[in-house]
Every structure is written in C-alpha cells, then in structure tokens.
C-alpha atoms as a PDB file:
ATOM      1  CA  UNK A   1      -5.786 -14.382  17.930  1.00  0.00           C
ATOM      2  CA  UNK A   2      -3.176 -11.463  16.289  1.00  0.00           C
ATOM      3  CA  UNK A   3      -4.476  -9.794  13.505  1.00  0.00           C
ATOM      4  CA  UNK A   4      -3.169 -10.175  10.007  1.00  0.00           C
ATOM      5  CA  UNK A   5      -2.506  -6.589   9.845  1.00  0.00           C
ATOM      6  CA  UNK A   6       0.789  -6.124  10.416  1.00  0.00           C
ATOM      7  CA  UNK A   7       0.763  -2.391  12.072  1.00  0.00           C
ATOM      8  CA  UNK A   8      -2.709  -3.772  14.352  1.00  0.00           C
ATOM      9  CA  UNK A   9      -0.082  -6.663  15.179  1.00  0.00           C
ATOM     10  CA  UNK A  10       2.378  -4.144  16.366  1.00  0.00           C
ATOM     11  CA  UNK A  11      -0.289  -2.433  19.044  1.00  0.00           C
ATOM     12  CA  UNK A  12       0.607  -3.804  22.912  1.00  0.00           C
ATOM     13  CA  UNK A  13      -2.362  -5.981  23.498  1.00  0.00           C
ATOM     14  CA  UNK A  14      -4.247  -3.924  25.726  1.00  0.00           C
ATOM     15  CA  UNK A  15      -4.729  -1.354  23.295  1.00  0.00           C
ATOM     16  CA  UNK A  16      -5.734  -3.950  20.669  1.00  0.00           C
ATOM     17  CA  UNK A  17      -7.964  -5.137  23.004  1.00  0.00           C
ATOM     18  CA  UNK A  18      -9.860  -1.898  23.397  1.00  0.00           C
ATOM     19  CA  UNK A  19      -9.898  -1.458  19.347  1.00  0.00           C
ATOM     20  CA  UNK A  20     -11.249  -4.531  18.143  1.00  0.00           C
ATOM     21  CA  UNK A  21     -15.013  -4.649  19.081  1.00  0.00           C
ATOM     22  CA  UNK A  22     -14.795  -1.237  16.768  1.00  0.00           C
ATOM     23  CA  UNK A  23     -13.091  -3.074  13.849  1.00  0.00           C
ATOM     24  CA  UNK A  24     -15.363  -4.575  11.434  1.00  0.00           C
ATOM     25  CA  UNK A  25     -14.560  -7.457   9.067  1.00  0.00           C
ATOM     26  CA  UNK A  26     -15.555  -5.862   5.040  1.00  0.00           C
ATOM     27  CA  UNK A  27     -14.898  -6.896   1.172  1.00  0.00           C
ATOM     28  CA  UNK A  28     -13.347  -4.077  -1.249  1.00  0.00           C
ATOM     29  CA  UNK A  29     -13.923  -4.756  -4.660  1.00  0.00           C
ATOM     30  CA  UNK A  30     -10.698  -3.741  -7.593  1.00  0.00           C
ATOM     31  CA  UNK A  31     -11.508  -0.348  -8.657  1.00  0.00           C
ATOM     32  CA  UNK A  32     -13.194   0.426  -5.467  1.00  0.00           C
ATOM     33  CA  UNK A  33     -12.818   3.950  -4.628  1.00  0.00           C
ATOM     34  CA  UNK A  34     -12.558   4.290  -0.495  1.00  0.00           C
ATOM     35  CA  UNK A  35     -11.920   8.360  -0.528  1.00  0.00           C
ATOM     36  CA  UNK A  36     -12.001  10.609  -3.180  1.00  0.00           C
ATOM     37  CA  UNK A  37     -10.397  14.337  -3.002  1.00  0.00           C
ATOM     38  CA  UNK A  38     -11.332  16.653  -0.022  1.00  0.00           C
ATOM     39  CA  UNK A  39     -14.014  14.487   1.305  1.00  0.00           C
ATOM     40  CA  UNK A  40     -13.635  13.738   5.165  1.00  0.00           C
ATOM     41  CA  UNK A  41     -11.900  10.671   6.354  1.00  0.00           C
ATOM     42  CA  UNK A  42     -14.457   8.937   8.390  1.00  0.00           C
ATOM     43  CA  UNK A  43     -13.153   5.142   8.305  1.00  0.00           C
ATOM     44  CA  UNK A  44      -9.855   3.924   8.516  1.00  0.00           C
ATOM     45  CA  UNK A  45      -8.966   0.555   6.771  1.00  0.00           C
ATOM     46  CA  UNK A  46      -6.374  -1.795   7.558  1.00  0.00           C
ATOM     47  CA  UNK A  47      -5.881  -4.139   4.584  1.00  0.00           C
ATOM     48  CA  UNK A  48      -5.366  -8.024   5.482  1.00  0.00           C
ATOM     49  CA  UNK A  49      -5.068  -9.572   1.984  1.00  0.00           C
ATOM     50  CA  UNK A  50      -5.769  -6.246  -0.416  1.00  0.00           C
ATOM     51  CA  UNK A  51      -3.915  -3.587  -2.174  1.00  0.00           C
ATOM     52  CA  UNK A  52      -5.018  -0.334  -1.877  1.00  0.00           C
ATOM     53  CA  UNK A  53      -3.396   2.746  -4.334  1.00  0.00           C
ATOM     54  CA  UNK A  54      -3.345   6.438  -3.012  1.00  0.00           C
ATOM     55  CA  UNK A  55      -3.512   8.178  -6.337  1.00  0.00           C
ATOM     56  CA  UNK A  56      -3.334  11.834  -7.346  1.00  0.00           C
ATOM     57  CA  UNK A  57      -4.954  13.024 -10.481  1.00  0.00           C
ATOM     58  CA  UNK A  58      -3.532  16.372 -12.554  1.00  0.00           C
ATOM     59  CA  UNK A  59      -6.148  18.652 -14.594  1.00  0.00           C
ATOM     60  CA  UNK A  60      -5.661  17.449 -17.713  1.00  0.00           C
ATOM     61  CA  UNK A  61      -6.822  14.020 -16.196  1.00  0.00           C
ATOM     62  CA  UNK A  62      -3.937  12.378 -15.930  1.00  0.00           C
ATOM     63  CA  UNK A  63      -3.226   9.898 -13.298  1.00  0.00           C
ATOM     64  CA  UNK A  64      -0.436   8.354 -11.021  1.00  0.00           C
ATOM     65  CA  UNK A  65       0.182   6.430  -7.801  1.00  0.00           C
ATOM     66  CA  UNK A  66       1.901   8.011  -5.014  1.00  0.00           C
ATOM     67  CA  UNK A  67       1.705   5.456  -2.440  1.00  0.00           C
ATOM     68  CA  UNK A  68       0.569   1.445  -1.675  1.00  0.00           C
ATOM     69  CA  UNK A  69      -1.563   0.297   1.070  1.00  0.00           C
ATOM     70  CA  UNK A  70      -1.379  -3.299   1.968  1.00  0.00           C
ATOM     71  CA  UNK A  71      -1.575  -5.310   5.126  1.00  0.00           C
ATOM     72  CA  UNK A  72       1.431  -4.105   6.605  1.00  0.00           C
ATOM     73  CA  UNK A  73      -0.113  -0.661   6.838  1.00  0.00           C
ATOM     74  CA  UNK A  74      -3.425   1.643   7.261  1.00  0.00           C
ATOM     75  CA  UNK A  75      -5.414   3.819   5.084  1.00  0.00           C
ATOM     76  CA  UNK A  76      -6.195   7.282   6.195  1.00  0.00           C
ATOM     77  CA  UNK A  77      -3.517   8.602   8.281  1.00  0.00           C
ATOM     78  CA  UNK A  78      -4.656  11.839   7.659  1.00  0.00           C
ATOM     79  CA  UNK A  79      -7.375  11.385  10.320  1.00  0.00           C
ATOM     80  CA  UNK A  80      -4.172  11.498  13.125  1.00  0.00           C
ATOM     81  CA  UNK A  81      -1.948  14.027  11.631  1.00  0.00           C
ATOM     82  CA  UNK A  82      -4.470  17.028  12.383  1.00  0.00           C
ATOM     83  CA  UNK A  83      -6.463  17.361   9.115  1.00  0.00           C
ATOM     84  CA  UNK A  84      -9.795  15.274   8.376  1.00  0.00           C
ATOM     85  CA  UNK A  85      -9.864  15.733   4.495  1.00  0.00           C
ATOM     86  CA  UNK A  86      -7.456  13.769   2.269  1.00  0.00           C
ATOM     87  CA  UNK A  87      -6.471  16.705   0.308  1.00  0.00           C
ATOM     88  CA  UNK A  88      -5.866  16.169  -3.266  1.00  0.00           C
ATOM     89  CA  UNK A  89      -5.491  12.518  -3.242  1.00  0.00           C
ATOM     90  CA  UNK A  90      -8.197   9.457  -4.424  1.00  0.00           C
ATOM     91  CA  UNK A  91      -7.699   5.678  -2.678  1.00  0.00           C
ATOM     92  CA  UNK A  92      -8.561   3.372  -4.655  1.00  0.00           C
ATOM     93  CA  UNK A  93      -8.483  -0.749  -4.340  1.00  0.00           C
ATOM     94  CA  UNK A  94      -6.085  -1.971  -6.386  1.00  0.00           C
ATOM     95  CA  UNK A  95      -6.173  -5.673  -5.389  1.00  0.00           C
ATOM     96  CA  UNK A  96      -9.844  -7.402  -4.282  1.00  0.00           C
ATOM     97  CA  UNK A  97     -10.113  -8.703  -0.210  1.00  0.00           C
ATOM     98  CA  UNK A  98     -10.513  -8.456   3.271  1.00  0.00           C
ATOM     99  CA  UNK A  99      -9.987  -5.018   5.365  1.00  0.00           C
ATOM    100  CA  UNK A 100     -10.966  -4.183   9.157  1.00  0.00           C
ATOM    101  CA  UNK A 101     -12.540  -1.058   9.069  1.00  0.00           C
ATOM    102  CA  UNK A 102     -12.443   1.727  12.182  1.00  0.00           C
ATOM    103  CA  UNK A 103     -14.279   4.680  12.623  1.00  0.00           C
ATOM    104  CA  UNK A 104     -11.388   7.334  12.464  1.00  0.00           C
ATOM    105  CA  UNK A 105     -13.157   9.018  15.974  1.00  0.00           C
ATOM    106  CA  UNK A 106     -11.966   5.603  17.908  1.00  0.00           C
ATOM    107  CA  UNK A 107      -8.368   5.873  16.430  1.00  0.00           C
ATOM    108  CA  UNK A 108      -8.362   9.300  16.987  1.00  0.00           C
ATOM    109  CA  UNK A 109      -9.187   9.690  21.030  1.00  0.00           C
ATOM    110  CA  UNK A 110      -6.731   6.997  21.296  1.00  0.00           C
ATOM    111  CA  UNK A 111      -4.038   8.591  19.571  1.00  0.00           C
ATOM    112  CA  UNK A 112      -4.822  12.261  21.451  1.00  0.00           C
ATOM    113  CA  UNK A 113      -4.770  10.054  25.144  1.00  0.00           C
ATOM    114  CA  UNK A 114      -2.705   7.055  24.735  1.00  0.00           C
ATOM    115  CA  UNK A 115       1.507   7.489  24.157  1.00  0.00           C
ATOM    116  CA  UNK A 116       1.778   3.691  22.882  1.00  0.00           C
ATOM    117  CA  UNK A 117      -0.520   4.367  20.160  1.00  0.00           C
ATOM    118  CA  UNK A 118       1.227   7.749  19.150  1.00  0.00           C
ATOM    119  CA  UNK A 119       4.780   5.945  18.889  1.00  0.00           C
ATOM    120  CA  UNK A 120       3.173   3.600  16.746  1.00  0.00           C
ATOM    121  CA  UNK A 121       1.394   5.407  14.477  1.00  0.00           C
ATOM    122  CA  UNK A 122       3.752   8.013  14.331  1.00  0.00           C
ATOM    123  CA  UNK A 123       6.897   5.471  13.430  1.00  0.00           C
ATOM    124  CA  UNK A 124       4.486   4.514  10.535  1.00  0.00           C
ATOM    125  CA  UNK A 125       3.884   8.009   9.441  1.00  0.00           C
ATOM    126  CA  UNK A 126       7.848   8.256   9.049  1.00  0.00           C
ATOM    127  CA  UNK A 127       7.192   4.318   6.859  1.00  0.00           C
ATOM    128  CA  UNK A 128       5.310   5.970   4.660  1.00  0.00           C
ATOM    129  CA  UNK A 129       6.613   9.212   4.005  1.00  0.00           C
ATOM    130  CA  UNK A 130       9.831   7.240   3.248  1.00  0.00           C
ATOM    131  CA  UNK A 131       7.544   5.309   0.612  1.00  0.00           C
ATOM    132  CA  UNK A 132       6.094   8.300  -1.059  1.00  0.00           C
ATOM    133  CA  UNK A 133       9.969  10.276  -1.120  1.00  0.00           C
ATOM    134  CA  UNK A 134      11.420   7.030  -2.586  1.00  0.00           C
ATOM    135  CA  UNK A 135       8.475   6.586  -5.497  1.00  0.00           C
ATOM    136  CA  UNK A 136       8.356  10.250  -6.317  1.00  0.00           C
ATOM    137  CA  UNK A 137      12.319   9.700  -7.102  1.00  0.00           C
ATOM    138  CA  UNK A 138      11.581   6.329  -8.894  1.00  0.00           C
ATOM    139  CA  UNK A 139       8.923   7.722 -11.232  1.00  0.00           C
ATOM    140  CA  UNK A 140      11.889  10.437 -11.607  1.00  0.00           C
ATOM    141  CA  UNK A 141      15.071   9.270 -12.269  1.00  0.00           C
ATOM    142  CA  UNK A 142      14.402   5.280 -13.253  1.00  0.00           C
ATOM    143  CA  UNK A 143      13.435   3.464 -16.028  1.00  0.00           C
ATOM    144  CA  UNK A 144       9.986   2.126 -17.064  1.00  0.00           C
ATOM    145  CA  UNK A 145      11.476  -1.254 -16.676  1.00  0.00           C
ATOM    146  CA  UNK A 146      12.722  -0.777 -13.025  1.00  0.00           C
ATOM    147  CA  UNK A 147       9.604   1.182 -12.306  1.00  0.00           C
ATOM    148  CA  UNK A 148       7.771  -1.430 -13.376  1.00  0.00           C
ATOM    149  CA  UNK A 149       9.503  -4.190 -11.374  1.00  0.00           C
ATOM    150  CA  UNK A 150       9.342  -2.226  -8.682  1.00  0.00           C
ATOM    151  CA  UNK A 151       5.549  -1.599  -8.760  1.00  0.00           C
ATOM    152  CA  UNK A 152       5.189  -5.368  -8.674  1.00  0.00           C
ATOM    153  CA  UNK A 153       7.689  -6.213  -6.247  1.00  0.00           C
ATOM    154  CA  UNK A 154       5.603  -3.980  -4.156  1.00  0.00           C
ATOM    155  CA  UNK A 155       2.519  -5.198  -4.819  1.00  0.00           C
ATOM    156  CA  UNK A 156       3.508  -8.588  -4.197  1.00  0.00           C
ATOM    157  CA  UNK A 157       5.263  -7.895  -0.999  1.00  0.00           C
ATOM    158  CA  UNK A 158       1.677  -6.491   0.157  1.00  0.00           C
ATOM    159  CA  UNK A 159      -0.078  -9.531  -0.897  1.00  0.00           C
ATOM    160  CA  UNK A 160       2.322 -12.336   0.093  1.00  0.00           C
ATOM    161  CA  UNK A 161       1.569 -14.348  -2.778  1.00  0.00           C
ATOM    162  CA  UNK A 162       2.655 -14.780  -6.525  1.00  0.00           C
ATOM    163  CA  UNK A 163      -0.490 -14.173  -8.682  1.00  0.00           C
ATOM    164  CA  UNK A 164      -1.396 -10.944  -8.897  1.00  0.00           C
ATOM    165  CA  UNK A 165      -4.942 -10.260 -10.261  1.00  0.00           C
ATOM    166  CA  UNK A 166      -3.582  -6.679 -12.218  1.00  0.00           C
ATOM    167  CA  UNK A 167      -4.832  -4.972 -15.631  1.00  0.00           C
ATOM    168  CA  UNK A 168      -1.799  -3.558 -17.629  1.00  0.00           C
ATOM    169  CA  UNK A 169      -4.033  -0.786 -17.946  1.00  0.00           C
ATOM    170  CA  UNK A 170      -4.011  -0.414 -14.280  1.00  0.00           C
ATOM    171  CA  UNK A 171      -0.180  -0.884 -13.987  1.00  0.00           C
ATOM    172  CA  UNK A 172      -0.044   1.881 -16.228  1.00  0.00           C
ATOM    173  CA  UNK A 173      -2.101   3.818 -14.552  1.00  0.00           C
ATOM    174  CA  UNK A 174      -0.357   3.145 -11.633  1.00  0.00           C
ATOM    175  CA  UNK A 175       3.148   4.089 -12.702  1.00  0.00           C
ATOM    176  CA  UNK A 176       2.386   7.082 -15.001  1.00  0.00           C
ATOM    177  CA  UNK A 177       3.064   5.851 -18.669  1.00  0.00           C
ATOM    178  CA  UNK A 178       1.400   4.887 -21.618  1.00  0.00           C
ATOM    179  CA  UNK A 179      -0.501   1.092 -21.831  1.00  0.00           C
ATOM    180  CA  UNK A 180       1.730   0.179 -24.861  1.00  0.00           C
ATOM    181  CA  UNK A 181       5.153   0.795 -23.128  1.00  0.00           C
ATOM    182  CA  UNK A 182       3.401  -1.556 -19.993  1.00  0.00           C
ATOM    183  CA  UNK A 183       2.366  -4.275 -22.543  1.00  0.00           C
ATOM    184  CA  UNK A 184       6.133  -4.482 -24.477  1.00  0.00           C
ATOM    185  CA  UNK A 185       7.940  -4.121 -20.979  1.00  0.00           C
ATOM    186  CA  UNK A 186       5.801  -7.304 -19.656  1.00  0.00           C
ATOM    187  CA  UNK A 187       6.287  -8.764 -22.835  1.00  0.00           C
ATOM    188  CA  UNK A 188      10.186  -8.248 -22.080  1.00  0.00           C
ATOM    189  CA  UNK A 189       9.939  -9.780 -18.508  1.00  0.00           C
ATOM    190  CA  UNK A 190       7.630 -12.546 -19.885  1.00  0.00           C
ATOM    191  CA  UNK A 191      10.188 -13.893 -22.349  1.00  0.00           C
ATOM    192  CA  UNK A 192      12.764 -13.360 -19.778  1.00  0.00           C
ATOM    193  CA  UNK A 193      11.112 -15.921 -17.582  1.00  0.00           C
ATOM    194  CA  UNK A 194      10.054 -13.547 -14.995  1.00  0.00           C
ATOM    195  CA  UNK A 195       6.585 -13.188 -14.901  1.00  0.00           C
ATOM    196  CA  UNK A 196       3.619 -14.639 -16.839  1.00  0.00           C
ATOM    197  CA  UNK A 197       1.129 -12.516 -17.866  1.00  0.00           C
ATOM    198  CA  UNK A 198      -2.628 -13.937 -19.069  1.00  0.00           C
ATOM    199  CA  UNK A 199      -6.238 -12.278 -18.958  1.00  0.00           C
ATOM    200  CA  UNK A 200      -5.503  -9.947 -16.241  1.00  0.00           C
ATOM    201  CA  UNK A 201      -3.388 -12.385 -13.944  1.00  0.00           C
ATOM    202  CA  UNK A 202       0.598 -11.461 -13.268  1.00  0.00           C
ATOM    203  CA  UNK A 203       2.210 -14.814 -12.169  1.00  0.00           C
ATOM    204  CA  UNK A 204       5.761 -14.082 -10.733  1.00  0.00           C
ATOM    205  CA  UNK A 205       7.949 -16.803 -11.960  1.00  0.00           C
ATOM    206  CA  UNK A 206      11.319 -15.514 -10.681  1.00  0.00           C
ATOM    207  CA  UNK A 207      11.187 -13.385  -7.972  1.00  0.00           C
ATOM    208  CA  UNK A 208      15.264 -12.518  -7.156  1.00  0.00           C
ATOM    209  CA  UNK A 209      15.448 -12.043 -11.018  1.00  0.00           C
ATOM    210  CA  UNK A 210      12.442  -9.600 -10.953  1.00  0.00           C
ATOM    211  CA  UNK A 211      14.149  -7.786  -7.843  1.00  0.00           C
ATOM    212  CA  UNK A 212      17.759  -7.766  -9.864  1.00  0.00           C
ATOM    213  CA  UNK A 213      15.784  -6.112 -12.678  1.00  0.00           C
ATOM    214  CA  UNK A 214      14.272  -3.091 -10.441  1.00  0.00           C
ATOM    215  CA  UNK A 215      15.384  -0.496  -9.138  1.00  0.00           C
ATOM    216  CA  UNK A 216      16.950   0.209  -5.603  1.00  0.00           C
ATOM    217  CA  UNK A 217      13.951   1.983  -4.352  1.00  0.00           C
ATOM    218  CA  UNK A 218      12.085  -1.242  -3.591  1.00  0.00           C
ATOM    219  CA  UNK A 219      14.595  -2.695  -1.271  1.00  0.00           C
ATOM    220  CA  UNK A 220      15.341   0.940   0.365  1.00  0.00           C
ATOM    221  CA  UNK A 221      11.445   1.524   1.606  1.00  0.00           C
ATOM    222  CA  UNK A 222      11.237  -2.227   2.518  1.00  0.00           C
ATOM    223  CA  UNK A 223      14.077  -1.852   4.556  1.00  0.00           C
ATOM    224  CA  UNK A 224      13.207   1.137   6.032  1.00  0.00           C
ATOM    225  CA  UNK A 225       9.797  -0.128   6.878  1.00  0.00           C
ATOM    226  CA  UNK A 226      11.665  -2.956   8.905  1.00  0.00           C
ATOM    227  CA  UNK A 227      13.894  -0.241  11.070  1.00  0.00           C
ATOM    228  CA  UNK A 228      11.126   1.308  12.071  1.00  0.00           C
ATOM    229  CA  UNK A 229       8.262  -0.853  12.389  1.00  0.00           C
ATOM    230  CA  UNK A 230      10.309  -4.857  12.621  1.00  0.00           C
ATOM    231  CA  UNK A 231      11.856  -4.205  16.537  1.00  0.00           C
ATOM    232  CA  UNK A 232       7.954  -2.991  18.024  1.00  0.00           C
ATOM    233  CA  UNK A 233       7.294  -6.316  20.214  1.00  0.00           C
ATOM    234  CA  UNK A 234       4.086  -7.654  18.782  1.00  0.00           C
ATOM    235  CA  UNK A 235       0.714  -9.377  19.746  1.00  0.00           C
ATOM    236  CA  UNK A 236       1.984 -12.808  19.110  1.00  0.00           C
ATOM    237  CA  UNK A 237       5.299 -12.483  21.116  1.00  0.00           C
END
C-alpha cells in the first residue's frame, strides 16, 4: 500500500521498500513541540493527517511561523543538508494526528549512497525554500487579511479537509500580529460567508472566495511545489 505522505509516495518503490520497517506509526498532540532550538535532529517526521509549524522566536519573546509541515512534506531536513542541529528554529504541532517517524541515521546513509533519494529530497529542499522566500515576503508586503487567508489556505491544503481545529491565538501566533486584529479579521471573513469560526474550530465555507481574498503567495508556493515535486512517478503508478 502507498503511503499517505506525499514526498514517501514520490520514493521509487525499492527505496520505500528498504525505509519502511524503520518508519513507525505515532500521535502528535497540538502544541506538541518535536525540536526546540540547537538540539540535534534525531527523528524525522513525515506528517499524514497533521500540521506541523517551524517557528522562530526573537529575544523579546516574540513569535512567528516561517514554514508549514503537512503531509506533502518532512520535518527535519536539516539532518540531509550537512548540519544535525535545527539552528534557531522550534517545530511545533500545529494540527493533532498521525506521523511516520524515521531515525534521521536511516535517511541519512541513504541520502549519502543512493542518487534517487538525493533528487528527491533535494527537489523538496528547493519546495521549501520557495515556501519560506514566499512567507517571509507575505508577512512583508501583504495585508493581515491576505496573510491571514493565506495561512489557512495553507493549512487546509495540508490537511485536505474543511474544519480546522485552530486557536485565534495560535493563528496569531502563527502570522505575527496581535490576537485582536485575528479575532476582527475572522469576524470580517465570518460575515462574509467564508469561514465559520466556533470554540476553536475554523469551518471553511467558501473556499475560491477565501483564495480570491489572499494573497498571491499561496497559489505561487503551491504551484511551485507541483513543478517540482507533481512529474516524480510515484508508488501507486
């Protein structure tokens, strides 16, 4: 059976093959923290039906999101790009569920000895660098409104489903502004018949409105993510 990872999905079977008795099946818990800064990677995770948040934190203890993790992707890259320690960043589980765990030794020796995992992971690498260019811009140049939108678009397109179990506190956390600009902007998009929001559940009603009421940055990293990761053949071809 393929994996519901989407970048495990994209590994020629043989290779899967060799991974999976390493890969074990475990729950993540919202507000979960899976690294925290300059510790040493020792697991990778590949999300099936989480969110994970990479999240860097400034001295006066301020906090943002640089990057989302979800099951088209893996947490811990750092463990292949030549460093072991995850710097000045915390990951954190933004959305409950399922992940397949792997010591980062076993991704490692493959990645030093086997091409077909480098062009893989590598192709990703260039994913999510485009991700973390694209939100650093966002969180620059855009509104609260589109950054908003666009934090859920993302989120959703992770999660593949509607209802999203999300604090506004987190979401403004998340995207780098205060709680009270969150709770008016979802009050906006609530009477607007986008979203419903109730007891820490976002419901998207109207997803093609929500996307018309973002920013461009979601639909340039999801499109990106497709040229570079949608042509590898995959497990289930």
């Amino acid at each position: 059976m393929a994996p519901q990872n989407h970048l495990l999905n994209a590994l020629p079977r043989t290779l899967y093959e060799k991974l999976d008795p390493h890969l074990k099946l475990v729950r993540l818990e919202r507000g979960q923290r899976i690294h925290e800064p300059g510790a040493p990677i020792i697991d990778l995770y590949f999300p099936l039906d989480c969110a994970l948040s990479i999240t860097l934190s400034m001295l006066n203890g301020d906090t943002a999101e640089t990057g989302i993790i979800g099951k088209r992707e893996v947490l811990g890259i750092n463990a292949f790009m030549g460093g072991r320690e995850t710097t000045q960043t915390t990951y954190i589980v933004q959305v409950a569920g399922s992940a397949l765990r792997l010591d980062a030794k076993v991704l490692l020796d493959e990645f030093d000895t086997n091409k077909e995992m480098r062009d893989v992971m590598l192709l990703y690498t260039q994913a999510f660098i485009a991700q973390i260019s694209q939100t650093t811009a966002c969180n620059t140049l855009h509104s609260m409104e589109q950054r908003f939108a666009r934090w859920l678009l993302e989120v959703q397109d992770r999660m593949e489903q509607p209802t999203l179990r999300l604090t506004q506190e987190f979401i403004a956390e998340m995207i780098g502004v205060r709680r009270a600009g969150v709770t008016q902007t979802a009050q906006r998009f609530q009477e607007a018949g986008l979203i419903r929001y109730h007891r820490g559940t976002v419901e998207i009603l109207d997803l093609p409105g929500l996307e018309a009421s973002a920013c461009e940055c979601f639909r340039m990293v999801k499109d990106e993510y497709d040229r570079l990761l949608g042509e590898i053949p995959s497990l289930s071809a």
